[in-house]
C-alpha atoms as a PDB file:
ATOM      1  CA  UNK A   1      76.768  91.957 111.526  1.00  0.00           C
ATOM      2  CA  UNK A   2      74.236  88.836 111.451  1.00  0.00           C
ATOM      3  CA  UNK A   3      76.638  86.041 112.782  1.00  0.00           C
ATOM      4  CA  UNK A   4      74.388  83.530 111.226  1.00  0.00           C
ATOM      5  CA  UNK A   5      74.673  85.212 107.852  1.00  0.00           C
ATOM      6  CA  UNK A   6      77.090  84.095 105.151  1.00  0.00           C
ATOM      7  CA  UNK A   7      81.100  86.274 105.706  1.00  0.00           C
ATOM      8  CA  UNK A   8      82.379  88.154 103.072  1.00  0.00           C
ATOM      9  CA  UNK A   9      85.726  89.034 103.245  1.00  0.00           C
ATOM     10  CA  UNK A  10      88.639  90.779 101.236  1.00  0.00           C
ATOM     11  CA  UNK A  11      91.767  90.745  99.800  1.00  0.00           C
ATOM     12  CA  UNK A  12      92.677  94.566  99.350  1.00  0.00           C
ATOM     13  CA  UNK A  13      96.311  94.532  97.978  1.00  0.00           C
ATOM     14  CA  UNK A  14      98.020  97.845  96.538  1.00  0.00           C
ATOM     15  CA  UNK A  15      99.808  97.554  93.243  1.00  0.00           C
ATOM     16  CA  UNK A  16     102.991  99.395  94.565  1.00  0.00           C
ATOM     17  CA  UNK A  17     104.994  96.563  94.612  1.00  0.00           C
ATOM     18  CA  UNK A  18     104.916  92.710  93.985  1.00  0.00           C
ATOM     19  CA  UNK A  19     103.264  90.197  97.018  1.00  0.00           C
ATOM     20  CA  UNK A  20     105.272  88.536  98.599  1.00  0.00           C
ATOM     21  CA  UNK A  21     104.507  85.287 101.284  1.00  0.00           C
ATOM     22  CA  UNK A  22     102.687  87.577 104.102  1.00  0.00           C
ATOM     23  CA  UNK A  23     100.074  88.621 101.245  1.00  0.00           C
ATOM     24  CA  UNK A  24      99.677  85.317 100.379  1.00  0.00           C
ATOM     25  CA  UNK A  25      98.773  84.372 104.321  1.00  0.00           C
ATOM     26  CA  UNK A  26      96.186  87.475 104.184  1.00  0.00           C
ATOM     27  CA  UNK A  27      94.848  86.346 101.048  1.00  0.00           C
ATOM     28  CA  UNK A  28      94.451  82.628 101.942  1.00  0.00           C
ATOM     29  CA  UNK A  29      92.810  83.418 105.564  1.00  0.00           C
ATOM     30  CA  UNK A  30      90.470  85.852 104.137  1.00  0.00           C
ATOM     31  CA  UNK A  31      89.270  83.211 101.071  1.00  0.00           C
ATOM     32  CA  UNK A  32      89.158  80.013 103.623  1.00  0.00           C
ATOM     33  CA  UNK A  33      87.121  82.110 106.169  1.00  0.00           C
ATOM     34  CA  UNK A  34      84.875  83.023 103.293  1.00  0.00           C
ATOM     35  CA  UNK A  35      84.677  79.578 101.881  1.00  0.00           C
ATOM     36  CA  UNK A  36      84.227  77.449 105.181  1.00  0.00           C
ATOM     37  CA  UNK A  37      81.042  79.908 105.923  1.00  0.00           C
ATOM     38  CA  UNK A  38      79.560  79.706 102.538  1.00  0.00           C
ATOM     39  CA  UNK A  39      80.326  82.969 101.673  1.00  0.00           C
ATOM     40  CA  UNK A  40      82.114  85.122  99.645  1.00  0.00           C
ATOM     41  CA  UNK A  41      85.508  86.815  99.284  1.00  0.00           C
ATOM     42  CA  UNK A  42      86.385  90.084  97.291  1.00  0.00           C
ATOM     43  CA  UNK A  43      89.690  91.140  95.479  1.00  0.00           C
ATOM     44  CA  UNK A  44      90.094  95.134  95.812  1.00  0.00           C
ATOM     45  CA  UNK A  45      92.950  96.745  94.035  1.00  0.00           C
ATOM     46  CA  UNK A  46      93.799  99.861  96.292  1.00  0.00           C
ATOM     47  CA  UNK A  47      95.523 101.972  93.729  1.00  0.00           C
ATOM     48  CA  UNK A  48      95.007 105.810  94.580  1.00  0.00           C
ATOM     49  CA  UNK A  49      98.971 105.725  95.610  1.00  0.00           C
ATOM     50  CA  UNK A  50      99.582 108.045  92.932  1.00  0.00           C
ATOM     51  CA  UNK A  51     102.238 107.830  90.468  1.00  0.00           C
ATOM     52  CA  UNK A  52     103.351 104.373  93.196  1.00  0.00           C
ATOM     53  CA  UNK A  53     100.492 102.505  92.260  1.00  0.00           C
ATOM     54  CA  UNK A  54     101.176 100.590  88.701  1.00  0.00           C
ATOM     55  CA  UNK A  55      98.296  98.522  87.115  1.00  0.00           C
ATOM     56  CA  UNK A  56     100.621  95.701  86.228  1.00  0.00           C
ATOM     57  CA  UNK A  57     100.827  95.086  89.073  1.00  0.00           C
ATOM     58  CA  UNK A  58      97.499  94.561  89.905  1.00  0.00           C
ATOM     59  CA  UNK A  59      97.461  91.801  86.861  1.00  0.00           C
ATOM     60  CA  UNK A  60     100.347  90.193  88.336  1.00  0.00           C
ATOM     61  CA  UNK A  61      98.371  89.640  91.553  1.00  0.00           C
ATOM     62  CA  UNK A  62      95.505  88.379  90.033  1.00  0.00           C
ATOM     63  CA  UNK A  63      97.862  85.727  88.707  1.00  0.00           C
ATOM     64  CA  UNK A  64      99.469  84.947  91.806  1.00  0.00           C
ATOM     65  CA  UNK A  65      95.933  84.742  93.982  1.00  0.00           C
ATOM     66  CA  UNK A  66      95.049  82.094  90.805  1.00  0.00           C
ATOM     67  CA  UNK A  67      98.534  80.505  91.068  1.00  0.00           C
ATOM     68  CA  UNK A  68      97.881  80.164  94.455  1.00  0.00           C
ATOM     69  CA  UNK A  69      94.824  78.247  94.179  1.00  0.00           C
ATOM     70  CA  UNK A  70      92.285  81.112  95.273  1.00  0.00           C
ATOM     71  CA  UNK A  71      89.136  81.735  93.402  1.00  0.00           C
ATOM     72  CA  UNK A  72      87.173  85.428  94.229  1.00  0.00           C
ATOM     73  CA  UNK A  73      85.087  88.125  93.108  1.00  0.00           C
ATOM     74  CA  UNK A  74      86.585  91.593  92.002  1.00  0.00           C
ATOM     75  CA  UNK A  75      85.237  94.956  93.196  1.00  0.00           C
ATOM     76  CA  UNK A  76      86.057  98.132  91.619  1.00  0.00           C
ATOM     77  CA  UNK A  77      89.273  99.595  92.504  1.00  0.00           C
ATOM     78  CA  UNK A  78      89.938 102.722  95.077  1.00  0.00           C
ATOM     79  CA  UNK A  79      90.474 104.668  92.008  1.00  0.00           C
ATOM     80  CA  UNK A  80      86.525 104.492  91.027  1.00  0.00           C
ATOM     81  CA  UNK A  81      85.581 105.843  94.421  1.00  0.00           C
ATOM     82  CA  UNK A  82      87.227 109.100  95.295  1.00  0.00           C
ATOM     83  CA  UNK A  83      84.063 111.120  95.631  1.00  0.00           C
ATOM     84  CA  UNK A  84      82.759 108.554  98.182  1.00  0.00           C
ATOM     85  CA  UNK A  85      85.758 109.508 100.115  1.00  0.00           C
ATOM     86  CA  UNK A  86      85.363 113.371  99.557  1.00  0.00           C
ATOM     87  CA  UNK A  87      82.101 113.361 100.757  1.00  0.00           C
ATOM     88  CA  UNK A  88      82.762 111.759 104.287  1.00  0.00           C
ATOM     89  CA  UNK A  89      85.940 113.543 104.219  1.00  0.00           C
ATOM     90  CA  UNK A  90      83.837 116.835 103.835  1.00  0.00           C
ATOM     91  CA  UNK A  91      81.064 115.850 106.532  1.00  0.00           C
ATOM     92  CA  UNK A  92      83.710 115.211 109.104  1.00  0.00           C
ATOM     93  CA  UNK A  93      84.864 118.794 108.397  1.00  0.00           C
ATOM     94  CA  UNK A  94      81.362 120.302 108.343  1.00  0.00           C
ATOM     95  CA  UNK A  95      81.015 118.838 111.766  1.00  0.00           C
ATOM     96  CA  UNK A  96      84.126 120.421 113.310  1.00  0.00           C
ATOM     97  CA  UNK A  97      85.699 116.668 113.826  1.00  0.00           C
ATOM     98  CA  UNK A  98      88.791 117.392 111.470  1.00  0.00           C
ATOM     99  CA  UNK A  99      91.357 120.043 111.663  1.00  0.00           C
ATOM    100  CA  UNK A 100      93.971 120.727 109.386  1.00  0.00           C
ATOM    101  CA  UNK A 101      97.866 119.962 110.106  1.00  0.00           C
ATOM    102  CA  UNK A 102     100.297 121.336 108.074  1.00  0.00           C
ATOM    103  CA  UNK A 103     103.448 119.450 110.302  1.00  0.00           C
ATOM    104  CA  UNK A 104     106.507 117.470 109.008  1.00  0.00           C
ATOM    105  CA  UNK A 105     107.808 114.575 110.063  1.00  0.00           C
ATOM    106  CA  UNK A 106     110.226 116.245 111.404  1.00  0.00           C
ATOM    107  CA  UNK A 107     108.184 118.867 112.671  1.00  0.00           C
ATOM    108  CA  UNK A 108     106.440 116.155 114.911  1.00  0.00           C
ATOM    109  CA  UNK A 109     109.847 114.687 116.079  1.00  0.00           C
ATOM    110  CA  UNK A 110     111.183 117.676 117.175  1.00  0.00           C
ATOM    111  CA  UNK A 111     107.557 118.795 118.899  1.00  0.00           C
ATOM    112  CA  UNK A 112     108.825 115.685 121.718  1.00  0.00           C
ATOM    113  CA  UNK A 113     105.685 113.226 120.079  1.00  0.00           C
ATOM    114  CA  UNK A 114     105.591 110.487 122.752  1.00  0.00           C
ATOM    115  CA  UNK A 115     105.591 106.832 120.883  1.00  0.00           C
ATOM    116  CA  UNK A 116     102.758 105.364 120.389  1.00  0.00           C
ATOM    117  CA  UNK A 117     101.274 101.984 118.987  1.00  0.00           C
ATOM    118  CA  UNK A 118     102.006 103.030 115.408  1.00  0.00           C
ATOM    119  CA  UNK A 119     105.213 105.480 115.879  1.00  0.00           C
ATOM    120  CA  UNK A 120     104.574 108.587 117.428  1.00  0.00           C
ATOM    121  CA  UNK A 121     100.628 110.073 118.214  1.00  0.00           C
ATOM    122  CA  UNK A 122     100.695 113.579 117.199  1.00  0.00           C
ATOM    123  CA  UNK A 123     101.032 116.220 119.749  1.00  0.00           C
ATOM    124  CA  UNK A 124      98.409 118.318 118.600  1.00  0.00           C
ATOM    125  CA  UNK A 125     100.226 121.123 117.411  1.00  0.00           C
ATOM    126  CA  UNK A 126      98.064 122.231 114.710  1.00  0.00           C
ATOM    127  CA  UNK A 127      94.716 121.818 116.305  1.00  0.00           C
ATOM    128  CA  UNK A 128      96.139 124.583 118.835  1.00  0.00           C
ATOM    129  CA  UNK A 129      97.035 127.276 116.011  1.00  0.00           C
ATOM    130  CA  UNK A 130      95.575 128.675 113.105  1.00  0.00           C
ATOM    131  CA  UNK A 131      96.232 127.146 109.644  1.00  0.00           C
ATOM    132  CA  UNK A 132      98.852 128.505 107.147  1.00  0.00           C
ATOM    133  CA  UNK A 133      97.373 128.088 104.023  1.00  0.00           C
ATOM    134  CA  UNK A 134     100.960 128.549 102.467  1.00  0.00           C
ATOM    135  CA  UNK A 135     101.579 124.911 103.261  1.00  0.00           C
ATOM    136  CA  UNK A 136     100.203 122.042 102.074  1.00  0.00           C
ATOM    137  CA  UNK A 137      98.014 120.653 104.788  1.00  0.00           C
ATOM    138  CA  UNK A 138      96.421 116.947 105.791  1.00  0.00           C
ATOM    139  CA  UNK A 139      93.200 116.797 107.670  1.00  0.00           C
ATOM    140  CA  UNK A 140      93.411 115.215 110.781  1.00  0.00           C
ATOM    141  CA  UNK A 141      90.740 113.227 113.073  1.00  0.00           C
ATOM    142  CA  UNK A 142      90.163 115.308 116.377  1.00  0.00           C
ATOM    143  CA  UNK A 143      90.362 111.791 118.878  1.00  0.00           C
ATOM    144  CA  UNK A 144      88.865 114.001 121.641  1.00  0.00           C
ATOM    145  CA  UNK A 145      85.323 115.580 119.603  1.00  0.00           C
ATOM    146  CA  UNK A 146      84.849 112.060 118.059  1.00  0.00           C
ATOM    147  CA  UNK A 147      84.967 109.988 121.688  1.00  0.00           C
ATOM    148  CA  UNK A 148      82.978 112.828 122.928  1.00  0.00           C
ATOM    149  CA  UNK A 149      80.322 112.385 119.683  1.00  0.00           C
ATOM    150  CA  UNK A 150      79.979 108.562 119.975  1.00  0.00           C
ATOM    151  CA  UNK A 151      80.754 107.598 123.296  1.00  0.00           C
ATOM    152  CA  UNK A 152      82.092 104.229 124.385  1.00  0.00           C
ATOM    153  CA  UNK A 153      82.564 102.052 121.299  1.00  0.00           C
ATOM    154  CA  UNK A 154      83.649  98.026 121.191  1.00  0.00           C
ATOM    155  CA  UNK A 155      84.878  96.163 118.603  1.00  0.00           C
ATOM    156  CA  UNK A 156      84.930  92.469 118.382  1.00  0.00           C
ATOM    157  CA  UNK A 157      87.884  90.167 117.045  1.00  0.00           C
ATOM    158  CA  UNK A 158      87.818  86.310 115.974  1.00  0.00           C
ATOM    159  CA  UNK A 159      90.661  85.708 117.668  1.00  0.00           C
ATOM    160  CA  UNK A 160      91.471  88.332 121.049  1.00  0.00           C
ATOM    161  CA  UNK A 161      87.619  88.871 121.500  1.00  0.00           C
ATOM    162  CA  UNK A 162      86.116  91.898 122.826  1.00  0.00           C
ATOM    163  CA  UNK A 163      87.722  95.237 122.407  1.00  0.00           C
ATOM    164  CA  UNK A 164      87.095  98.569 124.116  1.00  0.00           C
ATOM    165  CA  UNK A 165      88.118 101.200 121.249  1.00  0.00           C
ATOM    166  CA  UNK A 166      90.602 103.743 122.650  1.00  0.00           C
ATOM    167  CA  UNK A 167      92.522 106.055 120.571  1.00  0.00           C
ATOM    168  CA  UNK A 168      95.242 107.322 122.798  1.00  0.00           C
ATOM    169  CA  UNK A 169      97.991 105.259 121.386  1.00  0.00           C
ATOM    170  CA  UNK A 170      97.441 106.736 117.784  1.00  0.00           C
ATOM    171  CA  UNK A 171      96.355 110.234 118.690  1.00  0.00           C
ATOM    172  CA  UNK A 172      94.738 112.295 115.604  1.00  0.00           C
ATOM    173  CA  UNK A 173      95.541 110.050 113.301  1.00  0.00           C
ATOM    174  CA  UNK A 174      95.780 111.877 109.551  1.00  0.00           C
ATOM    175  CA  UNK A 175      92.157 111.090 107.081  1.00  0.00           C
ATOM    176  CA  UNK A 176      93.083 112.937 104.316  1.00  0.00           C
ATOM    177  CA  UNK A 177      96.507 112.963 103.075  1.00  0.00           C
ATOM    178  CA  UNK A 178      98.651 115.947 101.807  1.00  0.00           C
ATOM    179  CA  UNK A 179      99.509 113.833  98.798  1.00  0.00           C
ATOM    180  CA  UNK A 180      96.097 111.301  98.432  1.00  0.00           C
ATOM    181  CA  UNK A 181      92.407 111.925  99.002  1.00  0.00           C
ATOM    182  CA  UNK A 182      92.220 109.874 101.424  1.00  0.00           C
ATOM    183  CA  UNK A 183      94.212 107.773 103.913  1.00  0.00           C
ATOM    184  CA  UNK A 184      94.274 104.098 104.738  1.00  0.00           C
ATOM    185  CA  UNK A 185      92.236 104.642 107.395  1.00  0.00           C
ATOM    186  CA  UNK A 186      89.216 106.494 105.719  1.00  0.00           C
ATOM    187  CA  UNK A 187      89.398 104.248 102.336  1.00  0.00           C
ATOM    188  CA  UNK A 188      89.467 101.318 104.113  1.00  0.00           C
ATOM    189  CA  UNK A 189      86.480 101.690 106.204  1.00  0.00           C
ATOM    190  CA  UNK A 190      84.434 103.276 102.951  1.00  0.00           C
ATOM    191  CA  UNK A 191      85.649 100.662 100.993  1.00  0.00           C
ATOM    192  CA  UNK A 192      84.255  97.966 103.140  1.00  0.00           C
ATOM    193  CA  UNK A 193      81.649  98.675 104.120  1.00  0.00           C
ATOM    194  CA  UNK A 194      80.312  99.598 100.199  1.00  0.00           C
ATOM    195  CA  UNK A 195      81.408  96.119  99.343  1.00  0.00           C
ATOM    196  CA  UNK A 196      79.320  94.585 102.278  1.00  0.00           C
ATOM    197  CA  UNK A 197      82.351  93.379 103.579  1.00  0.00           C
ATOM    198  CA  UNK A 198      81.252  91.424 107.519  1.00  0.00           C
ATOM    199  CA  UNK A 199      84.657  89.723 108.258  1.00  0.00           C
ATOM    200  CA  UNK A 200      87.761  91.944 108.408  1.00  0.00           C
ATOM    201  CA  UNK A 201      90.857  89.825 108.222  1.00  0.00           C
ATOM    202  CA  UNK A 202      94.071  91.252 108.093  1.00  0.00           C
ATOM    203  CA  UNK A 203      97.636  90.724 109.960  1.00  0.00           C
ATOM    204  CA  UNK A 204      97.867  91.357 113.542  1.00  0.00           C
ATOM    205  CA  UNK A 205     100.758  94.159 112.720  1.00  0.00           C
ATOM    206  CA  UNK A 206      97.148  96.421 111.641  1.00  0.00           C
ATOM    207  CA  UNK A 207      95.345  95.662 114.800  1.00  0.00           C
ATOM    208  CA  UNK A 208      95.620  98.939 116.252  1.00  0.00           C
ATOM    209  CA  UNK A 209      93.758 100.466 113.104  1.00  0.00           C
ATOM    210  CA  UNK A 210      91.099  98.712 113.760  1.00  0.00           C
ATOM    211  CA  UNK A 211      90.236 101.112 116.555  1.00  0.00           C
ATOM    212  CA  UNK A 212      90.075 103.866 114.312  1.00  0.00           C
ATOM    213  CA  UNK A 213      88.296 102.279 111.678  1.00  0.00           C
ATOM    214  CA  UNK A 214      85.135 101.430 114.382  1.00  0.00           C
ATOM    215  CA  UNK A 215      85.532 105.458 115.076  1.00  0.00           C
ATOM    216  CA  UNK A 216      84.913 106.021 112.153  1.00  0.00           C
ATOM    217  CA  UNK A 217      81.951 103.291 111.706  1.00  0.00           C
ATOM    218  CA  UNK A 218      80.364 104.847 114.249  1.00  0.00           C
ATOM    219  CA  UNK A 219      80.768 108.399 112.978  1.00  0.00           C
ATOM    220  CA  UNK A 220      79.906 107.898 110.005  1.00  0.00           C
ATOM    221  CA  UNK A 221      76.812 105.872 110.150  1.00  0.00           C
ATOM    222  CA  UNK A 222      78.078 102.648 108.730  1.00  0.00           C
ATOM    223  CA  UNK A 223      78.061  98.910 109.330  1.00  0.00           C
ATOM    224  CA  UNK A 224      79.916  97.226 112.152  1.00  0.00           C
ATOM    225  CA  UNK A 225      81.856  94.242 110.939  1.00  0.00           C
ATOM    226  CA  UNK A 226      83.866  91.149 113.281  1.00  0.00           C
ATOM    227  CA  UNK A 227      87.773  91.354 112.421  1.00  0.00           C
ATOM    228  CA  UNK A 228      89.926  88.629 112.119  1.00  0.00           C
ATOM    229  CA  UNK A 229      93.849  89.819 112.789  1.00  0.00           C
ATOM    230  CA  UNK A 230      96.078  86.407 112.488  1.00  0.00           C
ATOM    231  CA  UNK A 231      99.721  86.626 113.300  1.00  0.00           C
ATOM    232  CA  UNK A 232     102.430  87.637 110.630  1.00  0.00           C
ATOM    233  CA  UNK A 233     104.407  85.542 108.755  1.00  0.00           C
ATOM    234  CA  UNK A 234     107.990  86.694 109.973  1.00  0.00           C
ATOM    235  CA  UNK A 235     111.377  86.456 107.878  1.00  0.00           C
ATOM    236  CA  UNK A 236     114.581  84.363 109.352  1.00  0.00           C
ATOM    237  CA  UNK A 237     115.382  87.405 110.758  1.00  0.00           C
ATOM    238  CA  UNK A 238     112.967  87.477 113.161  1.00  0.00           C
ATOM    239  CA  UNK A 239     110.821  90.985 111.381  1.00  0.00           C
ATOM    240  CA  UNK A 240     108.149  90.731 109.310  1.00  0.00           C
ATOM    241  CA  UNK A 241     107.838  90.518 105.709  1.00  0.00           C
ATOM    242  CA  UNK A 242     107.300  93.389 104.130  1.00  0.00           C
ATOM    243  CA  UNK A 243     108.134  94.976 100.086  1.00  0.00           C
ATOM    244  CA  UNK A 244     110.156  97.641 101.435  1.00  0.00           C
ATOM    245  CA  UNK A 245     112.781  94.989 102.838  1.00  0.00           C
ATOM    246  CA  UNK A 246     113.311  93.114  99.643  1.00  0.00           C
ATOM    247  CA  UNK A 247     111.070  90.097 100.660  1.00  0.00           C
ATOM    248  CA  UNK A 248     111.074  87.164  97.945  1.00  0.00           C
ATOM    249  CA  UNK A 249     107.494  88.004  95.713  1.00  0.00           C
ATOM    250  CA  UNK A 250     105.420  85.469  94.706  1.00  0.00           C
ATOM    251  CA  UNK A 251     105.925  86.478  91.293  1.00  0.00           C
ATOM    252  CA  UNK A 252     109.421  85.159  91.737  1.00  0.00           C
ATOM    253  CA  UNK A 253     108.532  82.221  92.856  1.00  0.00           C
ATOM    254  CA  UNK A 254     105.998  81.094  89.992  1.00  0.00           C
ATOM    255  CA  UNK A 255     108.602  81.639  87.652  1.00  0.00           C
ATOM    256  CA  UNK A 256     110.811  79.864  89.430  1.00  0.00           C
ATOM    257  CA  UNK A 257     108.419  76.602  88.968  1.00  0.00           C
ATOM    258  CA  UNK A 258     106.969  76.573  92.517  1.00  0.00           C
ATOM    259  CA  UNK A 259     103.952  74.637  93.018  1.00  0.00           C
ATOM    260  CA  UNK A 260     101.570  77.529  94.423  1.00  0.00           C
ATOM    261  CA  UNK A 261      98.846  75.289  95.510  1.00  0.00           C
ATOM    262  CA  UNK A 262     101.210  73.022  97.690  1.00  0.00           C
ATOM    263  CA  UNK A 263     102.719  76.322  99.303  1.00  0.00           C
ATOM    264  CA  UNK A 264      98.915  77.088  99.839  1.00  0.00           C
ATOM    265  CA  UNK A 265      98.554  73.995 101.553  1.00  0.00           C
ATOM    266  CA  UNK A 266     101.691  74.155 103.383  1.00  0.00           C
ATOM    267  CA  UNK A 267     100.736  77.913 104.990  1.00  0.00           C
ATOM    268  CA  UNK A 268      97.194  76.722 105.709  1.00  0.00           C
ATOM    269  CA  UNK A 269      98.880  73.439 107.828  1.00  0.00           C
ATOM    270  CA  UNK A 270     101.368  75.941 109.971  1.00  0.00           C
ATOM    271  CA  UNK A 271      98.463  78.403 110.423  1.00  0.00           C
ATOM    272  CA  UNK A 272      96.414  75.160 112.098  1.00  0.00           C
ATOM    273  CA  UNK A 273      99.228  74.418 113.650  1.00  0.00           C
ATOM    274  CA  UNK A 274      99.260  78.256 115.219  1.00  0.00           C
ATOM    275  CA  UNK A 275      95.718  77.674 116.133  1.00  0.00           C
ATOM    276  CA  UNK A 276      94.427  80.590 114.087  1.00  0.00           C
END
């Protein structure tokens, strides 16, 4: 990335559920970052979630980002761009750096998976045994052929600087789901870097990915962009905010008669405060 040029940045919500606070922190960092460098920032809806993902919802974020005082630029949705992620799914494979893993979760838990940054790192159990095409299989990144194919990689982050990328903590992580046609981890790099996207910010709870995704850069021939991971916006309980756990959504909150560009304001002043 040109340093000098312009950042673009994204918001890349999925309509699963509604946003809550620790969106709206993303969201804000990734517009400011784009506006105080004269550059743009991007709204993607990543909806390939199956029957999860609910285009509602994706209207009702639009309204909050507005609510919240954000202006951006919409890009097409994941759902336009699932041959993009066939065919890099499909070169990987051609080149022998995927395998197939037709393992449970339980499978993996009782295989004596050591933790890792993200839960457990697969053990490798499938890469050691040929497939069973009577079960339903994800494709999984072979961490060992793709150091050996790229060599040393680095990664650079606004805030922790210079990264070494190493993969051990996350093991073969999975590309193509059993479920999806692709995982977070290959949409997300695709995604950016079709949208031109040069400034990566996202919460610090997603750091580790970001190892993966400049694996995958690398691998795949595509741009390098800087990251920005800030810290997460944490409940009174002390864990982070999250849909799952029944955080308060925005949504809520503009009906409630909230003032979304003071709460704006307010996150931007305790984020200064932070130093990030």
């Amino acid at each position: 990335m040109d340093r000098a040029a312009p950042p673009v940045t994204r918001f890349a919500p999925s309509p699963n559920g509604h946003l809550h606070l620790g969106h709206a922190l993303s969201a804000i960092v990734a517009h400011d970052l784009a506006v105080a460098g004269g550059g743009r920032f991007l709204l993607r809806i990543e909806d390939i979630d199956g029957p999860r993902s609910r285009p509602e919802l994706a209207a009702e974020f639009r309204t909050d980002l507005a609510w919240l005082g954000l202006e951006w630029e919409e890009v097409p949705a994941q759902s336009t761009r699932l041959p993009s992620y066939a065919a890099a799914a499909q070169s990987l494979r051609a080149r022998g750096l995927l395998y197939p893993c037709t393992c449970t979760r339980s499978e993996i838990e009782a295989a004596g998976a050591r933790p890792g940054w993200e839960g457990l790192v697969y053990p490798g159990t499938c890469k050691h045994r040929p497939p069973d095409p009577s079960r339903p299989a994800a494709w999984r990144l072979d961490a060992a052929k793709a150091l050996a194919e790229t060599g040393p990689l680095t990664w650079e982050d606004a805030l922790a600087g210079t990264q070494q990328v190493d993969l051990s903590g996350l093991g073969d992580v999975v590309l193509v789901r059993k479920d999806l046609p692709a995982s977070y981890h290959l949409a997300v790099t695709l995604d950016d870097a079709a949208d031109g996207v040069t400034l990566v910010t996202r919460g610090a709870d997603l750091f580790a990915a970001s190892h993966v995704h400049r694996s995958l850069q690398a691998l795949l021939g595509l741009p390098v962009p800087r990251w920005h991971h800030h810290p997460l916006l944490l409940g009174e309980d002390g864990e982070k905010l999250a849909k799952r756990r029944g955080s308060p959504a925005l949504a809520e909150r503009r009906a409630a008669g909230e003032d979304g560009r003071m709460l704006a304001q307010q996150m931007r002043l305790q984020q200064l405060r932070l130093g990030t």
